[in-house]
C-alpha atoms as a PDB file:
ATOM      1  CA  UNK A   1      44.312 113.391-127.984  1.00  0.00           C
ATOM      2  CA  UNK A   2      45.815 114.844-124.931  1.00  0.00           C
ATOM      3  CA  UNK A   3      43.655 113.430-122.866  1.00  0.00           C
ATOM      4  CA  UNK A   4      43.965 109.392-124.599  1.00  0.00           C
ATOM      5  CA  UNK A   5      48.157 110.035-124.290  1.00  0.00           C
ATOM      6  CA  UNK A   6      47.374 110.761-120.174  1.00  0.00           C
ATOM      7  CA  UNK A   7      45.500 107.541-119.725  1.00  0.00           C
ATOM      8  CA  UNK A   8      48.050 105.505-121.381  1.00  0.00           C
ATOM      9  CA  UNK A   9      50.948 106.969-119.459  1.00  0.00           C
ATOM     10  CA  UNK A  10      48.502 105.678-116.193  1.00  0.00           C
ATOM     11  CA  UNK A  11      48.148 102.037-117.793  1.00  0.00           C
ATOM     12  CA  UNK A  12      51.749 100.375-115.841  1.00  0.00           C
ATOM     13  CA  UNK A  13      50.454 102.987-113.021  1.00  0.00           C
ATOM     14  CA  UNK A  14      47.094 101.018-112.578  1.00  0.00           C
ATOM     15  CA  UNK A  15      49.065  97.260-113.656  1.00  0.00           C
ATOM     16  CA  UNK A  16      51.217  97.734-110.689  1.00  0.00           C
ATOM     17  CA  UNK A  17      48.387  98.925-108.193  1.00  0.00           C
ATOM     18  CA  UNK A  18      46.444  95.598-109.651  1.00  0.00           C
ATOM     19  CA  UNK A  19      49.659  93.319-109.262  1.00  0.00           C
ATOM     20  CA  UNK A  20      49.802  94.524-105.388  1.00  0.00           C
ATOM     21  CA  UNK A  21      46.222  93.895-105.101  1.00  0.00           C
ATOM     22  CA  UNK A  22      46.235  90.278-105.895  1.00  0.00           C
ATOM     23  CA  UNK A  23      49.399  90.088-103.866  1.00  0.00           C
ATOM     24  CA  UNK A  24      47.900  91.236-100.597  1.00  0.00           C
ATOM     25  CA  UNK A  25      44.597  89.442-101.687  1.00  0.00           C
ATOM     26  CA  UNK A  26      47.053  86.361-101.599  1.00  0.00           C
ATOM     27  CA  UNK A  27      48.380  86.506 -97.930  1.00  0.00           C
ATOM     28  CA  UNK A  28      44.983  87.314 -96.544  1.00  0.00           C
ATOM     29  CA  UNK A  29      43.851  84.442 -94.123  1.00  0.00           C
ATOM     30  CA  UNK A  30      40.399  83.767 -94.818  1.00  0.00           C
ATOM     31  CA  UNK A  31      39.682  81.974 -91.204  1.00  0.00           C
ATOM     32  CA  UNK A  32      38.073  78.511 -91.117  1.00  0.00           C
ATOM     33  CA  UNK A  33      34.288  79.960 -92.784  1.00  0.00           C
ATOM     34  CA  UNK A  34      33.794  78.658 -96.427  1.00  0.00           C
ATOM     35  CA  UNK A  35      31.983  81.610 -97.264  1.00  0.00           C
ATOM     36  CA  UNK A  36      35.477  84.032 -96.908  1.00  0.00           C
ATOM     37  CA  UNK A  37      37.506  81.629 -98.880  1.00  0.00           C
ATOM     38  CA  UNK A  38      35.072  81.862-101.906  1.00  0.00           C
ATOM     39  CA  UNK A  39      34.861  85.604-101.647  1.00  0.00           C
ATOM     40  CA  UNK A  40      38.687  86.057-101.533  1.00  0.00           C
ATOM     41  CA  UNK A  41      38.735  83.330-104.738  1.00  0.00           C
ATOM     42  CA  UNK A  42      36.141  85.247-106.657  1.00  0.00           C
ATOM     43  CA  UNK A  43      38.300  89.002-105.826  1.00  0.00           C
ATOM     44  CA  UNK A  44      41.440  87.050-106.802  1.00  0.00           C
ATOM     45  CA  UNK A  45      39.936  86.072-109.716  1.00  0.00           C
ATOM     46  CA  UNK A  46      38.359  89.053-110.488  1.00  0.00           C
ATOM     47  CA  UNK A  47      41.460  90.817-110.343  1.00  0.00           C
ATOM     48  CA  UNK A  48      43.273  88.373-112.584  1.00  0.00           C
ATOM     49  CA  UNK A  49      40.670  89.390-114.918  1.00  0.00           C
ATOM     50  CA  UNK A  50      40.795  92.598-115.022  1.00  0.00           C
ATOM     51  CA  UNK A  51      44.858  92.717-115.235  1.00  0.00           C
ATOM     52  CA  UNK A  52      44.646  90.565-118.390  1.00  0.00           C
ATOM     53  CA  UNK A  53      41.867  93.012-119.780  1.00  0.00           C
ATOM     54  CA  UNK A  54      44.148  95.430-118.717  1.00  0.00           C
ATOM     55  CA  UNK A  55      47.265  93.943-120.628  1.00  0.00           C
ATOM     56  CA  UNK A  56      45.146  92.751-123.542  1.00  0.00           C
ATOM     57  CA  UNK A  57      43.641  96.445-124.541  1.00  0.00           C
ATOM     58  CA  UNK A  58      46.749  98.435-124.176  1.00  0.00           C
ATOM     59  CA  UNK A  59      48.789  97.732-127.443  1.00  0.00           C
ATOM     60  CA  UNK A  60      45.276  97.893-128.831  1.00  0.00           C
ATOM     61  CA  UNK A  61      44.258 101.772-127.583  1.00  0.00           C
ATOM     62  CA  UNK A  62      47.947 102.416-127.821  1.00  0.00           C
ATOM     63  CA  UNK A  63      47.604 101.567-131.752  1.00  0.00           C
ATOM     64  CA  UNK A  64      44.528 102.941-131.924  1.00  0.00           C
ATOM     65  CA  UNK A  65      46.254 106.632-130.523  1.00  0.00           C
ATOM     66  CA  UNK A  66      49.146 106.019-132.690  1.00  0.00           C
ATOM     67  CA  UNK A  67      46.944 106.084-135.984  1.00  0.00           C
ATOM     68  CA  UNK A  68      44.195 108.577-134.698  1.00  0.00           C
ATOM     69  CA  UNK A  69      47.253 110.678-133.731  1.00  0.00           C
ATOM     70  CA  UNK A  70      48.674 110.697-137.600  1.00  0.00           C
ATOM     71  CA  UNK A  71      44.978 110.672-139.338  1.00  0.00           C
ATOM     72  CA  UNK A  72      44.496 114.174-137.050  1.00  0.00           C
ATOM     73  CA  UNK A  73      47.919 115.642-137.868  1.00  0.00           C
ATOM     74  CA  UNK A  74      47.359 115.253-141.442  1.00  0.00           C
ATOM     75  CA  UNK A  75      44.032 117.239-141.426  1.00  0.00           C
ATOM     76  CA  UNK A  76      45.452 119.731-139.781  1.00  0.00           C
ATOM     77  CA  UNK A  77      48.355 119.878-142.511  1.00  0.00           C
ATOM     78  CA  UNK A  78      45.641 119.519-145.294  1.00  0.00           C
ATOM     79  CA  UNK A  79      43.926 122.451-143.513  1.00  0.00           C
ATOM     80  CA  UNK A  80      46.263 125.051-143.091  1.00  0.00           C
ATOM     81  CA  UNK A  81      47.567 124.411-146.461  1.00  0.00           C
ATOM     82  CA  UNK A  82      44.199 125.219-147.843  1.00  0.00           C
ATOM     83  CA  UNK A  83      44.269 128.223-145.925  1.00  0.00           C
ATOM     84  CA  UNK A  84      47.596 129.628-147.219  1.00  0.00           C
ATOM     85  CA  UNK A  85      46.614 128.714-150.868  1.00  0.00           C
ATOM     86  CA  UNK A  86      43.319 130.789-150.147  1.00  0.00           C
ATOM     87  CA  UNK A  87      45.647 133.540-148.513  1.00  0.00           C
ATOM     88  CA  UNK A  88      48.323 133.343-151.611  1.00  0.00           C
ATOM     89  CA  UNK A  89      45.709 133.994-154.108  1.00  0.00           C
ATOM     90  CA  UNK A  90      43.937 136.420-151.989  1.00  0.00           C
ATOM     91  CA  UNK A  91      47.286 138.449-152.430  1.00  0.00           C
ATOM     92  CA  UNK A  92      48.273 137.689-155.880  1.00  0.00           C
ATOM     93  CA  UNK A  93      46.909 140.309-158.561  1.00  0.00           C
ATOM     94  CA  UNK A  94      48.832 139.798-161.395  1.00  0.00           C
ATOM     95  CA  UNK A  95      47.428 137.125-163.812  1.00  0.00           C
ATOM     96  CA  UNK A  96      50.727 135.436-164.872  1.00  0.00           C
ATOM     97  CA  UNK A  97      51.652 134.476-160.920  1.00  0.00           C
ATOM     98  CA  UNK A  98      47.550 133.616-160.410  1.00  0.00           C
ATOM     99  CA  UNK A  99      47.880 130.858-163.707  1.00  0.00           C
ATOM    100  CA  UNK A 100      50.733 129.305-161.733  1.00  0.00           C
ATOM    101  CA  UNK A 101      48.758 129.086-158.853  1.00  0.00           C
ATOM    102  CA  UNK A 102      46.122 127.555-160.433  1.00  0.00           C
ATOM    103  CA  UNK A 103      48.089 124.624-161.914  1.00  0.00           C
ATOM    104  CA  UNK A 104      50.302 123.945-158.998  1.00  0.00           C
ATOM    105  CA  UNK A 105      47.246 124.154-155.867  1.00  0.00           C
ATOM    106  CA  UNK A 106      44.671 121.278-156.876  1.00  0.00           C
ATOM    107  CA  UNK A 107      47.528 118.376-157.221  1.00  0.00           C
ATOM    108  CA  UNK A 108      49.137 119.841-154.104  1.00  0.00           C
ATOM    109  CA  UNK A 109      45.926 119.480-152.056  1.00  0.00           C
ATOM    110  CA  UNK A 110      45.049 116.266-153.827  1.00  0.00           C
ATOM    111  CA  UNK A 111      48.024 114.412-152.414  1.00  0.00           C
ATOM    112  CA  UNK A 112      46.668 115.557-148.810  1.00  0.00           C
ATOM    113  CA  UNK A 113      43.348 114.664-149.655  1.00  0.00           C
ATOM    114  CA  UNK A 114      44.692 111.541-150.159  1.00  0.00           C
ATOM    115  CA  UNK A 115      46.727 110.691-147.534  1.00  0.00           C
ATOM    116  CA  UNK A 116      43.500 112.153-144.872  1.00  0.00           C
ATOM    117  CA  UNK A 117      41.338 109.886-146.967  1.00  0.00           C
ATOM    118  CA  UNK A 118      43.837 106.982-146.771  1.00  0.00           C
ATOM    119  CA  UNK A 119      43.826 107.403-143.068  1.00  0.00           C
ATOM    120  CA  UNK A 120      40.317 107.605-141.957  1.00  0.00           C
ATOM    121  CA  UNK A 121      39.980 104.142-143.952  1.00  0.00           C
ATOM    122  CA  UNK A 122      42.684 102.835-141.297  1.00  0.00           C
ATOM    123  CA  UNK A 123      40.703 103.762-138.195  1.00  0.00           C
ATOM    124  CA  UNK A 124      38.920 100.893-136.522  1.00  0.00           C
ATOM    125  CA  UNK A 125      35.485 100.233-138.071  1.00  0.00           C
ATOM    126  CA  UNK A 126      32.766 101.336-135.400  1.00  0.00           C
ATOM    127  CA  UNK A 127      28.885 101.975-135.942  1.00  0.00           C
ATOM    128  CA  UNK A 128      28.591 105.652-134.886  1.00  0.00           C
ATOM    129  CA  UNK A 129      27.201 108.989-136.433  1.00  0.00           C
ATOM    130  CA  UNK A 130      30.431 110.240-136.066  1.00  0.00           C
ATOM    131  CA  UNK A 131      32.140 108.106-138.749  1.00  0.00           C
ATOM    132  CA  UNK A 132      29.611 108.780-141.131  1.00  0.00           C
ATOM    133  CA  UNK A 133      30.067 112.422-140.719  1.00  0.00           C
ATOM    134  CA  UNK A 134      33.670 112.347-141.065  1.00  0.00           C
ATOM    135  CA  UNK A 135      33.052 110.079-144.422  1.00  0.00           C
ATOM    136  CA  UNK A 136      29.992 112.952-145.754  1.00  0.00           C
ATOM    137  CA  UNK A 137      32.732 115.435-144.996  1.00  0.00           C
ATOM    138  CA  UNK A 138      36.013 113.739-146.967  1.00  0.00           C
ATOM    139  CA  UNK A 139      33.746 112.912-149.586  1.00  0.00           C
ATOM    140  CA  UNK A 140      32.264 116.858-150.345  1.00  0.00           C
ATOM    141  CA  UNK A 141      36.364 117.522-149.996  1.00  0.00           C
ATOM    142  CA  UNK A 142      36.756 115.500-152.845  1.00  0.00           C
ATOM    143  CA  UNK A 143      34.268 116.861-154.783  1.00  0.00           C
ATOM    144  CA  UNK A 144      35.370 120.368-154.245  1.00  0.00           C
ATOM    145  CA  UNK A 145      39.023 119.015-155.241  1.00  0.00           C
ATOM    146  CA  UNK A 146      37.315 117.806-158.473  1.00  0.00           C
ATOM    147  CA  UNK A 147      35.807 121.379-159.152  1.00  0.00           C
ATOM    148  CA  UNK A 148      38.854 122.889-158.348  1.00  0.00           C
ATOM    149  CA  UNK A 149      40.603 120.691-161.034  1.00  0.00           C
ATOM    150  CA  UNK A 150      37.821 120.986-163.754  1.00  0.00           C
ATOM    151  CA  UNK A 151      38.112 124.456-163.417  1.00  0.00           C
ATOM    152  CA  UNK A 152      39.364 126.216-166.873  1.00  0.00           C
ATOM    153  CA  UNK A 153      40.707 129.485-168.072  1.00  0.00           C
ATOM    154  CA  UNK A 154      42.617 131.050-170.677  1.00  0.00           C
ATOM    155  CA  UNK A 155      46.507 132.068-169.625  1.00  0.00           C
ATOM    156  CA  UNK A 156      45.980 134.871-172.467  1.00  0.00           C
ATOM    157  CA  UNK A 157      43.140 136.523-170.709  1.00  0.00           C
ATOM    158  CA  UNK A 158      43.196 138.275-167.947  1.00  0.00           C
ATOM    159  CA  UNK A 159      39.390 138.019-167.792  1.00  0.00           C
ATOM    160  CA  UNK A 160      39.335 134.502-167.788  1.00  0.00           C
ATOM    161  CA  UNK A 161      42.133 134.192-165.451  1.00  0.00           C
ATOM    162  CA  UNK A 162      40.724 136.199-162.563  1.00  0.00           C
ATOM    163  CA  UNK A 163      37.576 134.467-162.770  1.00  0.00           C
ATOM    164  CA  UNK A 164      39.213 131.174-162.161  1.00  0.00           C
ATOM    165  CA  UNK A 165      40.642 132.770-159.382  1.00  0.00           C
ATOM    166  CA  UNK A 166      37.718 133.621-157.542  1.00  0.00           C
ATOM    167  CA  UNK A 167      36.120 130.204-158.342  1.00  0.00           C
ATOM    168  CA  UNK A 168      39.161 128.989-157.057  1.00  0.00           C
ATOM    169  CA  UNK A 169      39.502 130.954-153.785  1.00  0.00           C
ATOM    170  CA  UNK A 170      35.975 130.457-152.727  1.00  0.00           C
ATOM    171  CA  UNK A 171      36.122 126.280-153.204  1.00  0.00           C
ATOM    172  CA  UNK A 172      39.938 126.252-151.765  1.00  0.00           C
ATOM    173  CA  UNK A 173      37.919 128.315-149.025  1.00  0.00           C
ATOM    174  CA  UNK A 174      34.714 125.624-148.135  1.00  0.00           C
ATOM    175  CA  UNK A 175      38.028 122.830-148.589  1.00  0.00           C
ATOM    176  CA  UNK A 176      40.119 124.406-145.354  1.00  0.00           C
ATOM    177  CA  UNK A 177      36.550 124.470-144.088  1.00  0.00           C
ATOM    178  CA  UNK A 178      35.633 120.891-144.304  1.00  0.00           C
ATOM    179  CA  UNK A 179      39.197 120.279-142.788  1.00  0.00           C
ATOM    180  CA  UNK A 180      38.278 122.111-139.782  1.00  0.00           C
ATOM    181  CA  UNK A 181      34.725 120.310-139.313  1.00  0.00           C
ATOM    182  CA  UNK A 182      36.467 117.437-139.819  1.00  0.00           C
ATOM    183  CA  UNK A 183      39.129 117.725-137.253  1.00  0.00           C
ATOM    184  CA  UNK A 184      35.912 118.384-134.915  1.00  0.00           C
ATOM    185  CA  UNK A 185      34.308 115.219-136.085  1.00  0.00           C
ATOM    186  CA  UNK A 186      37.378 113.125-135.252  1.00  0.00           C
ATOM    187  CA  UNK A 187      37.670 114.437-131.570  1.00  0.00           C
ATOM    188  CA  UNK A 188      34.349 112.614-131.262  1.00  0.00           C
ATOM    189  CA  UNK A 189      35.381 109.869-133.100  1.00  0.00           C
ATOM    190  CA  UNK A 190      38.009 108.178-131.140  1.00  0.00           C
ATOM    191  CA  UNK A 191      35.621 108.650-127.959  1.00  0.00           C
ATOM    192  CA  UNK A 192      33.470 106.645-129.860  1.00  0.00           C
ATOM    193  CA  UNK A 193      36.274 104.044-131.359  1.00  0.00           C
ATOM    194  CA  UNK A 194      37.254 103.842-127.556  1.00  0.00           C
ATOM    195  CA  UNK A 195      33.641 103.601-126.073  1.00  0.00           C
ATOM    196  CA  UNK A 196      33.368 100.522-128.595  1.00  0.00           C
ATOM    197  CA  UNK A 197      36.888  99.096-128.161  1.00  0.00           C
ATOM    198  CA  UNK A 198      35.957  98.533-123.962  1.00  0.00           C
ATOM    199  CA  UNK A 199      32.179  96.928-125.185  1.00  0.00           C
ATOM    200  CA  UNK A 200      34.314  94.574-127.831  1.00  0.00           C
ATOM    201  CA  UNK A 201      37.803  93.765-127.414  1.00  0.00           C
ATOM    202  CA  UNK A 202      37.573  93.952-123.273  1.00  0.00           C
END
């Protein structure tokens, strides 16, 4: 991410550098030989080109960073909070705080499943190992968050309640887990979505 936000801040760097290219390309005096008046046509043109590539592609990677950049910070989010929930009921050892626990975690960390599931859908469509990796991984999320909710236990017995908890713990556990592969994942990603965005929209 760092890395995307230093090339952008470079784009109106290289723009201007281009501009004074074509400028200087413009008061060159290619002599009275045909063959230096094509050349200098072709660079001018070539440079043309390459400032309207230039122009073209940054509100697209800029976009691009802008949504990559919110789809990362809410796996992170969805991450940690998986790792306090695993940390709260690590702690908790009496069975009437545990119950509460157990009701309130799984619609918690469905709403950030959502929302990380939302955004990966947003990201720009590219053929790559990568995306299907990040979709394998959201998708066993899910159906830990499913387990987690289909979980049951009986408030009145201790028994039943600790079990849950364990249960609990251990999927909340592989959940903050498949955040953190996925936040991997992603990092590879957007080279990927970028690699493709300079084959297909340059």
């Amino acid at each position: 991410m760092v890395e995307v936000n230093e090339a952008l801040s470079l784009v109106p760097t290289v723009l201007s550098t281009i501009k004074s290219i074509q400028e200087t390309c413009s008061g060159i005096n290619p002599g009275i030989l045909p063959n230096n008046r094509q050349k200098l046509k072709d660079l001018e043109a070539l440079i043309a080109g390459l400032e309207q590539k230039m122009q073209n592609g940054f509100p697209i990677l800029a976009n691009l960073t802008n949504i990559y950049g919110a789809v990362a910070a809410q796996v992170k989010v969805a991450g940690a909070l998986a790792d306090k929930n695993a940390e709260l009921l690590g702690f908790v050892d009496k069975s009437k705080y545990i119950c509460v626990f157990l009701m309130q975690f799984p619609g918690d960390m469905e709403r950030r499943y959502i929302e990380v599931d939302k955004g990966l859908s947003d990201l720009p469509p590219v053929d790559s190992v990568e995306l299907g990796e990040a979709r394998a991984i959201i998708n066993q999320i899910g159906t830990n968050l499913d387990r987690l909710k289909q979980l049951k236990f009986e408030v009145q017995d201790p028994n039943s309640v600790f079990v849950a908890k364990d249960e609990s713990r251990k999927l909340i556990k592989d959940i903050a887990s498949g955040y953190g592969n996925l936040d991997r994942v992603l990092s590879r990603l957007l080279k990927r979505i970028i690699e493709n965005l300079g084959k297909t929209q340059f």
